[in-house]
Protein backbone atom coordinates (compact mmCIF):
# COMPACT_ATOMS: atom_id res chain seq x y z
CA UNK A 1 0.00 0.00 0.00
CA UNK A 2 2.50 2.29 -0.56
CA UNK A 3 1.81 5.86 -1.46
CA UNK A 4 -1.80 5.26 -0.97
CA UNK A 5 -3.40 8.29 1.24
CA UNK A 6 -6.13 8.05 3.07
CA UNK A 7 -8.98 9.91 2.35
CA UNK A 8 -9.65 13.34 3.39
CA UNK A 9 -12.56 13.90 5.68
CA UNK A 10 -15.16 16.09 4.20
CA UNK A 11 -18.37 17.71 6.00
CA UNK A 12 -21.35 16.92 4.38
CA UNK A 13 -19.27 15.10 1.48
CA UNK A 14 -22.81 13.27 1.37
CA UNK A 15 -24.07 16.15 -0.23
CA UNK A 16 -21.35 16.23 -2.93
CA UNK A 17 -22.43 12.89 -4.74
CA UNK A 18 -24.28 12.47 -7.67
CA UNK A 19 -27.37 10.93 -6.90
CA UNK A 20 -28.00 11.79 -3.07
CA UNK A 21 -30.96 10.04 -2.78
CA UNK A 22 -31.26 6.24 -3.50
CA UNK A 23 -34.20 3.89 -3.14
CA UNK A 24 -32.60 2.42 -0.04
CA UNK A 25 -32.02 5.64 1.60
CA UNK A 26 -35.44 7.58 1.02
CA UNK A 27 -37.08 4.08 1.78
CA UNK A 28 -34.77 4.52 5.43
CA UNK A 29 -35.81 8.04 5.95
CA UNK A 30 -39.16 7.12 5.36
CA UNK A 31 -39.29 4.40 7.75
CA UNK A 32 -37.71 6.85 10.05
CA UNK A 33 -40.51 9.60 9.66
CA UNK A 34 -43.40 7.50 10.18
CA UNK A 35 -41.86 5.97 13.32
CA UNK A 36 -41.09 9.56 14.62
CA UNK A 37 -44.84 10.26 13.94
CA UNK A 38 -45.90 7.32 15.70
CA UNK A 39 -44.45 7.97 18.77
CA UNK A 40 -45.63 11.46 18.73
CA UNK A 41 -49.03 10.04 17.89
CA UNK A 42 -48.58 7.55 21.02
CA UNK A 43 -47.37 10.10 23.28
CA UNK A 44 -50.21 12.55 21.95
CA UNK A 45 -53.32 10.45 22.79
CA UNK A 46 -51.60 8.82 26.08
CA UNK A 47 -50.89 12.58 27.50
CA UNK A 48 -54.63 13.51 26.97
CA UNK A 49 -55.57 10.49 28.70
CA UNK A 50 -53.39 10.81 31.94
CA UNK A 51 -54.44 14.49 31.82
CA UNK A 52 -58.20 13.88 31.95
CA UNK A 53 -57.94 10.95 34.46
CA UNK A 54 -58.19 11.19 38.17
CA UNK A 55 -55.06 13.16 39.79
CA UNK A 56 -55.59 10.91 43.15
CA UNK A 57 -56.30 12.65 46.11
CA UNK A 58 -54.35 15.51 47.78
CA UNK A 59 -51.79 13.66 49.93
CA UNK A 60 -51.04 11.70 46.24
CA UNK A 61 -50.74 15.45 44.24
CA UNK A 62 -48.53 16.52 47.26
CA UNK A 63 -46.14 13.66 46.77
CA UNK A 64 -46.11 13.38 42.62
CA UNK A 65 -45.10 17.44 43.15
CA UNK A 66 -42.39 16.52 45.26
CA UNK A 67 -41.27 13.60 43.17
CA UNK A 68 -41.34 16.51 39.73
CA UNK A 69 -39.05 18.86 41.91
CA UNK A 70 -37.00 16.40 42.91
CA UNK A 71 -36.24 15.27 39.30
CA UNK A 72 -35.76 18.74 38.14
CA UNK A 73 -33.32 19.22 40.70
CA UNK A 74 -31.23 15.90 39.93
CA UNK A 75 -31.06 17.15 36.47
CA UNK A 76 -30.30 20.46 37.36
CA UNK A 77 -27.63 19.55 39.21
CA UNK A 78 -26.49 16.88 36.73
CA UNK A 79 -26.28 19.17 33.84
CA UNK A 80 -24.11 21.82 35.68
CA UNK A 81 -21.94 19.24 36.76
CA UNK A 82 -21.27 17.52 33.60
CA UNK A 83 -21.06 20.97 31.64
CA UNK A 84 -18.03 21.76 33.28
CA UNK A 85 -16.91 18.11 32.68
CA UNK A 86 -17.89 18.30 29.10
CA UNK A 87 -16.18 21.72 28.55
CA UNK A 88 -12.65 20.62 29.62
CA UNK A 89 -12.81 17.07 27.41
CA UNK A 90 -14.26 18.76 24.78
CA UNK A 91 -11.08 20.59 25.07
CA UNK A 92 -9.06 17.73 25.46
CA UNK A 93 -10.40 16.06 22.71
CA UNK A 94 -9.72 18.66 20.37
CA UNK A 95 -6.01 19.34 21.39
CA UNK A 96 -5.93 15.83 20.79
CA UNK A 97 -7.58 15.65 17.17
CA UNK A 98 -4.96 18.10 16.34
CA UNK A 99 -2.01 15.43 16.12
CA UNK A 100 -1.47 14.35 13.05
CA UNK A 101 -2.60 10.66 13.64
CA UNK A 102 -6.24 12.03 13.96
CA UNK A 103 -6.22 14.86 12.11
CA UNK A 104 -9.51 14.95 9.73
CA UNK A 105 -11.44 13.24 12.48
CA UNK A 106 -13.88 15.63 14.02
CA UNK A 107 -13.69 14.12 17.13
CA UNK A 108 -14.61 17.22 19.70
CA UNK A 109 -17.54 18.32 17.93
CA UNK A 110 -18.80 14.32 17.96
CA UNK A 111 -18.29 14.29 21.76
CA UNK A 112 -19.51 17.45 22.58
CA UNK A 113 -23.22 16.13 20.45
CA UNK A 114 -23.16 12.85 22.04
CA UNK A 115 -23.23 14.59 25.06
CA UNK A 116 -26.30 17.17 24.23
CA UNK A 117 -27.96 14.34 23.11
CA UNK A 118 -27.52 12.44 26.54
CA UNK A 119 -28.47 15.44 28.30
CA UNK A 120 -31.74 15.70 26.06
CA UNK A 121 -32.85 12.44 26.04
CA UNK A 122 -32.48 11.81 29.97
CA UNK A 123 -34.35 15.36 30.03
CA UNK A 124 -37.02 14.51 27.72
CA UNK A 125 -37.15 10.90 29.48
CA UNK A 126 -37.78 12.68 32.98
CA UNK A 127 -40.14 14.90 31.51
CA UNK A 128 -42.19 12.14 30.66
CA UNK A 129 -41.62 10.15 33.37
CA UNK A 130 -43.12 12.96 35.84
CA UNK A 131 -45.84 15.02 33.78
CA UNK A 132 -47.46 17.68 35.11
């Protein structure tokens, strides 16, 4: 393999090709769609149920709103922990992509997502977890 180099990384290099959307793909993003519309569907008609059924009695409201504070103060508390955390690998990580070994590799900017996307989905799972 001599004087073969690898290949460059390119941002949205998908977007460069030819023919961008194949059968398989807009068949995959299809899929995709009408499971994302599901679930909202789902969620939808589940909320309005648990909203117009019984709340329990006081003593049961007092204790669910203790229960929804609590969890918004564990992920308070989570989130300004981990930023800081999250900052300093972030920072890390891209002092690190700047060797030549990994250079092309955006691997800060992956990190720093992955963790947005853990923050939101353990945000969004609490949310529904504890409705109001």
């Amino acid at each position: 393999m001599s004087g073969h180099l690898p290949k460059q990384f390119h941002f949205f290099a998908l977007h460069d090709q030819q023919r961008l959307f194949t059968n398989g793909k807009v068949f995959a993003v299809g899929r995709a769609l009408r499971g994302v519309c599901r679930v909202g569907l789902t969620r939808y008609c589940s909320s309005a149920r648990s909203r117009n059924a019984d709340q329990g009695t006081p003593k049961m409201q007092k204790v669910a709103a203790a229960i929804r504070a609590g969890a918004e103060a564990y992920l308070g508390q989570q989130f300004r922990k981990d930023r800081r955390a999250d900052c300093i690998l972030t920072v890390v990580l891209f002092l690190t992509a700047l060797s030549e070994r990994c250079r092309g590799h955006p691997v800060a900017p992956a990190f720093l997502m992955g963790s947005l996307f853990s923050f939101a989905v353990g945000f969004v799972g609490m949310r529904f977890a504890t409705p109001r």
